[in-house]
Protein backbone atom coordinates (compact mmCIF):
# COMPACT_ATOMS: atom_id res chain seq x y z
CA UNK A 1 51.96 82.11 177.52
CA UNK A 2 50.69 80.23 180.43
CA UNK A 3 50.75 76.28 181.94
CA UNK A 4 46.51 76.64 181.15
CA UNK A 5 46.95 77.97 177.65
CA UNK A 6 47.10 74.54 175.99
CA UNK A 7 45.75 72.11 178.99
CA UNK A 8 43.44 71.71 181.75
CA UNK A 9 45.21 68.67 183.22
CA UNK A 10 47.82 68.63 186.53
CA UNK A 11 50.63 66.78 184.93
CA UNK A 12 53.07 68.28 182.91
CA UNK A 13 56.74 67.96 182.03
CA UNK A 14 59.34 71.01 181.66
CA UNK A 15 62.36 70.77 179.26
CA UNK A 16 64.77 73.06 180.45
CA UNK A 17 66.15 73.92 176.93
CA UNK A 18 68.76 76.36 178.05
CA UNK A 19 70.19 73.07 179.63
CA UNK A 20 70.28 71.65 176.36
CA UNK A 21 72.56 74.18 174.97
CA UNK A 22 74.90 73.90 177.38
CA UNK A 23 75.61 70.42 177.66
CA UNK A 24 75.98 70.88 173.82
CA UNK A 25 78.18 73.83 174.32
CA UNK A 26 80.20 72.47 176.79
CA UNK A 27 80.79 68.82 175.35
CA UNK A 28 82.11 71.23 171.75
CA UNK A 29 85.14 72.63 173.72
CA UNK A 30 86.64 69.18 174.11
CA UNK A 31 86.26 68.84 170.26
CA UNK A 32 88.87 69.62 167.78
CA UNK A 33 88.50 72.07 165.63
CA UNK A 34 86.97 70.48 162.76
CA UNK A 35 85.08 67.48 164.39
CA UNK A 36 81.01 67.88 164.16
CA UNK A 37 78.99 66.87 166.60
CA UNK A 38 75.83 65.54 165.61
CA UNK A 39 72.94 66.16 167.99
CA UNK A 40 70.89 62.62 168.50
CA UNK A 41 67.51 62.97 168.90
CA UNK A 42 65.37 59.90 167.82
CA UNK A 43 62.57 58.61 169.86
CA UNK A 44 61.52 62.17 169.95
CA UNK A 45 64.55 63.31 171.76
CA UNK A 46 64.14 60.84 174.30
CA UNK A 47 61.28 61.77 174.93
CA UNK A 48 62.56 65.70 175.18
CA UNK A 49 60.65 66.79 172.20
CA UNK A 50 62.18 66.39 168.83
CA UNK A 51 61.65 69.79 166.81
CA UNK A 52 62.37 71.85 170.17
CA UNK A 53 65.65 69.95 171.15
CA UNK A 54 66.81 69.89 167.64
CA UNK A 55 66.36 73.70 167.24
CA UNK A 56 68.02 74.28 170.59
CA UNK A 57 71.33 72.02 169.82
CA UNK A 58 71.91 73.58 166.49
CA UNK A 59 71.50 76.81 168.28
CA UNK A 60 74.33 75.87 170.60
CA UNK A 61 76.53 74.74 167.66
CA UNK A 62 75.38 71.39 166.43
CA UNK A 63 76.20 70.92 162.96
CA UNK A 64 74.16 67.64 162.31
CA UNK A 65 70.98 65.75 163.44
CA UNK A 66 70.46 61.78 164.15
CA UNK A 67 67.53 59.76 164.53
CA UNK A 68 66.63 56.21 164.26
CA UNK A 69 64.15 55.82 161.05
CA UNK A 70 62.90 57.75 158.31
CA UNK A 71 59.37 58.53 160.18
CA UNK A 72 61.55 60.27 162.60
CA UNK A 73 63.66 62.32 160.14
CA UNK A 74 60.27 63.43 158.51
CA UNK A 75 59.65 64.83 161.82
CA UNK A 76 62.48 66.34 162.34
CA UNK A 77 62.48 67.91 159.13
CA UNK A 78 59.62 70.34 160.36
CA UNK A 79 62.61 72.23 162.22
CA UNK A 80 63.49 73.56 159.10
CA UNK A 81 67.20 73.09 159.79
CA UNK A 82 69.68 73.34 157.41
CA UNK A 83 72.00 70.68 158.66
CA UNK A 84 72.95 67.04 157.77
CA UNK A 85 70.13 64.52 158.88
CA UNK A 86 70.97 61.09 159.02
CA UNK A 87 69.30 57.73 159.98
CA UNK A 88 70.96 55.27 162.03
CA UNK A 89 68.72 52.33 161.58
CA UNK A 90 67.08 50.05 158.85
CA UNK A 91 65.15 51.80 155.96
CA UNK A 92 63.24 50.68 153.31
CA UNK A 93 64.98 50.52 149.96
CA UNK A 94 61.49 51.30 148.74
CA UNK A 95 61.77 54.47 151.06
CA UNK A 96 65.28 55.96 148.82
CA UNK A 97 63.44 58.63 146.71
CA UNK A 98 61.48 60.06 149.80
CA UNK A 99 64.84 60.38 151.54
CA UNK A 100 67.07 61.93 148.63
CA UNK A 101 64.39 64.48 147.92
CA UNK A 102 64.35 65.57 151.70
CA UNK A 103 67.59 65.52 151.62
CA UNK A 104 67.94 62.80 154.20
CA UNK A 105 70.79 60.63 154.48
CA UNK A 106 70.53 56.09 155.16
CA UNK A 107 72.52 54.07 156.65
CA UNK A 108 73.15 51.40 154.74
CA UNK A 109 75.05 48.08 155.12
CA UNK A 110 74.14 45.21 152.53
CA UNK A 111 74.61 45.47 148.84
CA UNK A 112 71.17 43.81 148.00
CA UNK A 113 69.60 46.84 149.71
CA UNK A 114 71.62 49.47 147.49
CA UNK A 115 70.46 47.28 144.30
CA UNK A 116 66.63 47.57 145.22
CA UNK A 117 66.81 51.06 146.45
CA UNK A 118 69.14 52.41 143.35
CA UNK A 119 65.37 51.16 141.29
CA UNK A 120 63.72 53.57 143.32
CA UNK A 121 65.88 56.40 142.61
CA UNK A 122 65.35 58.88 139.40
CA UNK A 123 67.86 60.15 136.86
CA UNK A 124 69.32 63.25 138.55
CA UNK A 125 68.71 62.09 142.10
CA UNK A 126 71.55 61.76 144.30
CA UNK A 127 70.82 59.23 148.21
CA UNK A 128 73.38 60.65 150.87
CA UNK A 129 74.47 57.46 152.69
CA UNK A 130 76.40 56.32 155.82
CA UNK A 131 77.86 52.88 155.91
CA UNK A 132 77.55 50.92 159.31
CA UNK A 133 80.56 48.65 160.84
CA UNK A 134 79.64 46.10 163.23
CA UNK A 135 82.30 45.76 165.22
CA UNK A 136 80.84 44.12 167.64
CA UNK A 137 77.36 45.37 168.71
CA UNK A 138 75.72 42.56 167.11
CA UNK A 139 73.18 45.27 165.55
CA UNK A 140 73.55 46.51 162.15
CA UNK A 141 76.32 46.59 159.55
CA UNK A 142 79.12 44.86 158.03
CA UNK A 143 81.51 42.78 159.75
CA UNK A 144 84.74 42.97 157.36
CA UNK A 145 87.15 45.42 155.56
CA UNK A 146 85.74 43.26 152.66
CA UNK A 147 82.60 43.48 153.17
CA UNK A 148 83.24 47.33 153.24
CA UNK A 149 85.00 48.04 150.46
CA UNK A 150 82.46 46.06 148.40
CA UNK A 151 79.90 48.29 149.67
CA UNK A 152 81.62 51.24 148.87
CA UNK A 153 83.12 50.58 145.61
CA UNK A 154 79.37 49.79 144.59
CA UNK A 155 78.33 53.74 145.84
CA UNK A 156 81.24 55.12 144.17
CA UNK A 157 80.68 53.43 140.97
CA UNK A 158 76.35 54.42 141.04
CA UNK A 159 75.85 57.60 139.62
CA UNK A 160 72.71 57.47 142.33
CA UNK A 161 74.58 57.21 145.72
CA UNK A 162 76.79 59.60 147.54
CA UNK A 163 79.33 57.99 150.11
CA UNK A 164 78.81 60.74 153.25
CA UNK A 165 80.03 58.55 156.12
CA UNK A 166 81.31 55.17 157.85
CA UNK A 167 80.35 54.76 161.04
CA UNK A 168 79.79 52.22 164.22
CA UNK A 169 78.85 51.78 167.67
CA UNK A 170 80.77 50.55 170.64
CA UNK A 171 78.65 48.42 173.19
CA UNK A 172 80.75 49.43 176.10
CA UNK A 173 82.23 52.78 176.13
CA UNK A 174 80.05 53.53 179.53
CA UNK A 175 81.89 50.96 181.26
CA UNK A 176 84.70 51.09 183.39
CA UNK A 177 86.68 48.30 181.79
CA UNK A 178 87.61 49.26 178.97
CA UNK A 179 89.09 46.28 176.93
CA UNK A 180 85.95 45.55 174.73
CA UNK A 181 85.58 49.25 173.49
CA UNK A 182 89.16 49.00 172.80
CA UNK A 183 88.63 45.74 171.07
CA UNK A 184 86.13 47.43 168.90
CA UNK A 185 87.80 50.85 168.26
CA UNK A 186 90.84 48.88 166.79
CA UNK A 187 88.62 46.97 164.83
CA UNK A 188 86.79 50.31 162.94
CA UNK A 189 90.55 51.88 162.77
CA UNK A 190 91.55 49.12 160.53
CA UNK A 191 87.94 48.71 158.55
CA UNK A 192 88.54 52.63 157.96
CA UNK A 193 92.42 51.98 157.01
CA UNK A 194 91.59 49.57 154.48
CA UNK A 195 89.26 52.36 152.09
CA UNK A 196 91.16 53.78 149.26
CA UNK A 197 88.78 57.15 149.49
CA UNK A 198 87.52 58.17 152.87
CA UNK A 199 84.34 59.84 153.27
CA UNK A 200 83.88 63.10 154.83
CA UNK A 201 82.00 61.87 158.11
CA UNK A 202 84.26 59.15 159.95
CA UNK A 203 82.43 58.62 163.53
CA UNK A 204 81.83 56.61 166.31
CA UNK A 205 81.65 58.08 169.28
CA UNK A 206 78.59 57.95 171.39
CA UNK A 207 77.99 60.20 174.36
CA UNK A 208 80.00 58.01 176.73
CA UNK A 209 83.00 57.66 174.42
CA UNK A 210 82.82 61.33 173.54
CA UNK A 211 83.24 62.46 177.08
CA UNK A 212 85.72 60.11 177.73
CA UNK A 213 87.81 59.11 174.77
CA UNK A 214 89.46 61.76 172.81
CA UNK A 215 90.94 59.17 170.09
CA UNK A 216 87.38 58.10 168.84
CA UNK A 217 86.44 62.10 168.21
CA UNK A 218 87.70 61.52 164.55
CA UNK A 219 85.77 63.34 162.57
CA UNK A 220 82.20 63.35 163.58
CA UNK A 221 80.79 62.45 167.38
CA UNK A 222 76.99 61.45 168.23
CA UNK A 223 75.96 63.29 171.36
CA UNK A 224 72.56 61.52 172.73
CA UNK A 225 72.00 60.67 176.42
CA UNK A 226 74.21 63.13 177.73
CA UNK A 227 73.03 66.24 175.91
CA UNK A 228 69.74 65.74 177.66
CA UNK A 229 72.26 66.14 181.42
CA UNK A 230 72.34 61.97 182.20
CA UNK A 231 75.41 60.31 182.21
CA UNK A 232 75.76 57.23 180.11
CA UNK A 233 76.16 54.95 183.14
CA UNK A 234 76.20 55.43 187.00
CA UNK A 235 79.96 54.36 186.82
CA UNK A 236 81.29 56.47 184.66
CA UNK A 237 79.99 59.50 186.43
CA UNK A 238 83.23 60.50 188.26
CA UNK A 239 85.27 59.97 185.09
CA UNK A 240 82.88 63.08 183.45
CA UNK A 241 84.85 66.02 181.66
CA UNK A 242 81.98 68.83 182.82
CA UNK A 243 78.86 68.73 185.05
CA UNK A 244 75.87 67.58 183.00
CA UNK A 245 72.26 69.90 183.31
CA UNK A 246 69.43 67.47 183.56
CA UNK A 247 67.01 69.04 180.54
CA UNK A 248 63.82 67.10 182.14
CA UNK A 249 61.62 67.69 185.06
CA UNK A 250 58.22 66.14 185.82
CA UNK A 251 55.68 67.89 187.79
CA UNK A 252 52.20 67.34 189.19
CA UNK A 253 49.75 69.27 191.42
CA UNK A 254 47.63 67.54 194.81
CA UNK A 255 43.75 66.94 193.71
CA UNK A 256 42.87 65.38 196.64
CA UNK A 257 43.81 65.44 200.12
CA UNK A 258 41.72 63.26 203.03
CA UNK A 259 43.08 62.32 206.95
CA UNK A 260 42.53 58.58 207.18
CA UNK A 261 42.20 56.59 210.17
CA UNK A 262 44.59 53.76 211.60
CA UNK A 263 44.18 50.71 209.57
CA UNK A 264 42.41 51.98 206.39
CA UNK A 265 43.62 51.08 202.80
CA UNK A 266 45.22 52.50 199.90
CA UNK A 267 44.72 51.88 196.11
CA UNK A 268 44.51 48.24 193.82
CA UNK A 269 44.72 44.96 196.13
CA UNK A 270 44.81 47.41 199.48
CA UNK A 271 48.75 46.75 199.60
CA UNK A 272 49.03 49.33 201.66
CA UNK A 273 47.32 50.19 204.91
CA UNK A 274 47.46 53.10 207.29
CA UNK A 275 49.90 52.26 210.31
CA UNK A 276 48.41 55.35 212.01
CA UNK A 277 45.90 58.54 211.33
CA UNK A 278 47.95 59.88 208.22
CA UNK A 279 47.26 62.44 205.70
CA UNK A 280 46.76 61.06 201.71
CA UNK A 281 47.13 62.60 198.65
CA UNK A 282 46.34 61.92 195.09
CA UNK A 283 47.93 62.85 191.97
CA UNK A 284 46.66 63.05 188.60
CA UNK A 285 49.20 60.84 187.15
CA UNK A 286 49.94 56.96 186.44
CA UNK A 287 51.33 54.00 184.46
CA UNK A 288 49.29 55.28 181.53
CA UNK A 289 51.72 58.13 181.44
CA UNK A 290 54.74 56.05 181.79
CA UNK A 291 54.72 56.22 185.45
CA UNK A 292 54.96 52.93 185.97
CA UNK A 293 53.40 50.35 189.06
CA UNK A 294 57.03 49.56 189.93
CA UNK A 295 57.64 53.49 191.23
CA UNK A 296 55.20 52.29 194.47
CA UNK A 297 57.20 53.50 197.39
CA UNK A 298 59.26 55.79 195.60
CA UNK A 299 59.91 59.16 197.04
CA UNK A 300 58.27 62.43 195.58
CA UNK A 301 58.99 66.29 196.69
CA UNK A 302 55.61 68.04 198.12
CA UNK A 303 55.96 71.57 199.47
CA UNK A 304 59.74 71.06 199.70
CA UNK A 305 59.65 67.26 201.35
CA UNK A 306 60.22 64.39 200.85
CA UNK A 307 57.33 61.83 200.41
CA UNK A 308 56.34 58.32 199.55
CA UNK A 309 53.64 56.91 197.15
CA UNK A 310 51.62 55.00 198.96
CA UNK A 311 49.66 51.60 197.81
CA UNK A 312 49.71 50.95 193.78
CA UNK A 313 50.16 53.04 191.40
CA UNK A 314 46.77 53.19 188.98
CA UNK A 315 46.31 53.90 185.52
CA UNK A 316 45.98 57.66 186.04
CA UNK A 317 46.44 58.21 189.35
CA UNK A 318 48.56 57.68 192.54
CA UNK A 319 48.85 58.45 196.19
CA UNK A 320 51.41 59.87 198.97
CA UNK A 321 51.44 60.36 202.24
CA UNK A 322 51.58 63.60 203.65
CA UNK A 323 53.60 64.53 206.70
CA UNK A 324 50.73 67.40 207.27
CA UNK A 325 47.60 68.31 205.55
CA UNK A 326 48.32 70.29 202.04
CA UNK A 327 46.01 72.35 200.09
CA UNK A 328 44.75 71.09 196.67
CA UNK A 329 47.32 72.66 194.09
CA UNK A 330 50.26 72.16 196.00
CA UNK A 331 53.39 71.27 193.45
CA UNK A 332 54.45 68.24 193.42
CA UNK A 333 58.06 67.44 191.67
CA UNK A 334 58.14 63.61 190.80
CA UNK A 335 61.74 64.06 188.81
CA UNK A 336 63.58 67.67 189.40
CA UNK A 337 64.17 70.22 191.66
CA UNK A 338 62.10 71.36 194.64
CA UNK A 339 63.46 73.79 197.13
CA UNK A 340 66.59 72.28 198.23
CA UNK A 341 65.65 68.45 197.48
CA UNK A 342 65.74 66.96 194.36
CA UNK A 343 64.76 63.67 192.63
CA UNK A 344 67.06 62.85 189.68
CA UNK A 345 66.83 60.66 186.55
CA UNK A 346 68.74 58.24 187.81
CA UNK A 347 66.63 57.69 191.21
CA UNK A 348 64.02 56.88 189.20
CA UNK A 349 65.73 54.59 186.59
CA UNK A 350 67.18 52.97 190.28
CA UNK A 351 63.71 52.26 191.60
CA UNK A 352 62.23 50.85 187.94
CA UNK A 353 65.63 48.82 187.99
CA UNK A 354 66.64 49.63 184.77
CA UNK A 355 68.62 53.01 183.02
CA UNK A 356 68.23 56.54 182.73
CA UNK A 357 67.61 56.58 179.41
CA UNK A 358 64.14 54.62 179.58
CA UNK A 359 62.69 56.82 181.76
CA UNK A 360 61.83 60.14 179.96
CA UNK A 361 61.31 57.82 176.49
CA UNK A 362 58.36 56.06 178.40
CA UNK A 363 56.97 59.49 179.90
CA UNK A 364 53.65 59.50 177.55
CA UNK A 365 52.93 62.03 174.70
CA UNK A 366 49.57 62.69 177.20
CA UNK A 367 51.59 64.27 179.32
CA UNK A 368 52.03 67.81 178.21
CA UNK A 369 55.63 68.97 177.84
CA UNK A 370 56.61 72.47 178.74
CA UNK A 371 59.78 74.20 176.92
CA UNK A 372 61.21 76.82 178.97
CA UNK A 373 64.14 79.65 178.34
CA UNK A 374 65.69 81.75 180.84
CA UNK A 375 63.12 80.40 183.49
CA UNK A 376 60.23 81.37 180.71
CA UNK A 377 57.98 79.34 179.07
CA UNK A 378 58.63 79.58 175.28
CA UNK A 379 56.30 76.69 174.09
CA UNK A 380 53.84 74.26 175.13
CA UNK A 381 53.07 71.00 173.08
CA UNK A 382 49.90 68.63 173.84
CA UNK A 383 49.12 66.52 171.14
CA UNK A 384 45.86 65.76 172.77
CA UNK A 385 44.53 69.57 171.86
CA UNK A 386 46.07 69.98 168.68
């Protein structure tokens, strides 16, 4: 299979899934034996790729799935995988049959909900749900061992409802202060304390708690930003168990190249003007690909150097400046490896001033992705040719 096999376009993105499995692999060994780790990939893996991440974490030992609404878990559910699949956000009540015949599970966290959604379900039809604690997120879910126990005395006693989990999520486990997390942690431990019958999933660890908190592994941990290689936070990177694999690259090719004389301009509202006879390139990408007018200036690996974008970036295209002519084709890596350079997740996330995780979720579906094994290309998904 070949890059030109599914489109014409110089813009693609690679997923390096053998980099998935090992940051899945590797977070397992700090597991006890009989704690699951569910793979999260909503948002279509982060923008990864759902089905193809999803396959390749199971692969490497995942023994659930987690996304963040039922559209997503339909998705996911063209995997095939025969593995828990639960929802971590708000469904619709009117949405409980679809779910319990996919086998799907809910989260669920007011009682009203349960009542509307138990007149959805048939005789014979058993909803797989997950109760959510807010213990201080401010999200989703109850607030009280009350509240809890309320809740699930009502799915115990409904012939229609299955208690599979109780669950939470801490707002600060990526920090280095850690007296909120532990705020909330003791909070859940007592919520869970107060149930008469525990469920069989107990979790709520996220990837930055799972790396670094071995108490909160209970039963059940949700791996997300950090089986795609990105640590949760900048600060928290020297506190890592095991050297994450960034799973995403992004990669364009030169269209264009033109030697332009002192004092010409470049791109929307000529911010940027020649300071000498310079060499200009343009690439087929832009902010209608999630490449976003605030990466102006950023730097970019051509033919194994570093470069800046020059002037604005446009809807579909942007420019650099050379430090010698290149040939049209020459690879361009705008987030990955090149030779011995490389320009990470987080150097981008720096220069759009905001965090790693935002930047491969706002890379566009039009920009092809790539799936590679072994250094091979396994699959290529456009939805713009299928």
């Amino acid at each position: 299979m070949t890059v030109e096999a599914k489109f014409y376009r110089d813009t693609w993105a690679e997923i390096n899934l053998d980099h998935i499995s090992y940051n899945v692999s590797e977070t397992l060994r700090l597991l006890p034996e009989n704690t699951k780790l569910f793979a999260v990939v909503k948002a279509n893996a982060y923008g990864h790729g759902d089905v193809q991440v999803a396959k390749a974490a199971v692969e490497a030992g995942a023994q659930g799935l987690a996304v963040a609404f039922l559209d997503e878990a339909l998705s996911v559910k063209r995997a095939g995988l025969s593995v828990p699949l639960l929802v971590l956000g708000a469904s619709s009540p009117q949405a409980a049959k679809m779910a319990a015949d996919r086998q799907i599970s809910l989260t669920v966290f007011q009682k009203d909900w349960l009542l509307e959604a138990e007149k959805h379900l048939e005789e014979g039809q058993l909803l797989r749900v997950h109760i959510k604690c807010d213990t201080g997120m401010g999200r989703l879910g109850v607030k009280t061992p009350e509240e809890l126990n309320e809740l699930a005395a009502f799915i115990h006693r409904s012939p229609k409802f299955f208690l599979e989990g109780v669950f939470t999520h801490f707002a600060t486990a990526d920090d280095l202060s850690t007296d909120y997390f532990e705020e909330q942690y003791g909070l859940f431990a007592s919520m869970v304390d107060s149930l008469e019958e525990k469920p069989p999933f107990t979790h709520c660890a996220n990837s930055a708690a799972t790396l670094r908190f071995g108490k909160t592994h209970l039963n059940a941990v949700r791996l997300g930003i950090s089986m795609y290689g990105l640590s949760p936070s900048e600060e928290i990177k020297q506190e890592l168990p095991f050297p994450l694999k960034q799973s995403f690259s992004l990669r364009t090719r030169i269209v264009h190249v033109k030697k332009l004389k002192k004092g010409e301009k470049i791109s929307y509202g000529a911010t940027y003007e020649t300071s000498e006879e310079e060499w200009i390139a343009t690439l087929p990408i832009g902010y209608a690909d999630g490449w976003l007018r605030k990466l102006q200036g950023q730097i970019v690996l051509a033919g194994g150097k570093r470069v800046p974008i020059v002037g604005r970036v446009c809807m579909d295209q942007c420019m650099i400046r050379l430090p010698e002519e290149m040939p049209v084709g020459t690879e361009v890596t705008l987030i990955g490896k090149q030779g011995e350079e490389e320009i990470t997740m987080d150097d981008i996330a720096r220069k759009m001033e905001t965090i790693n995780y935002e930047v491969p979720c706002i890379i566009t579906a039009r920009v092809p992705r790539i799936y590679k094994r072994n250094g091979e290309i396994v699959e290529i998904v456009n939805p713009l040719s299928e």
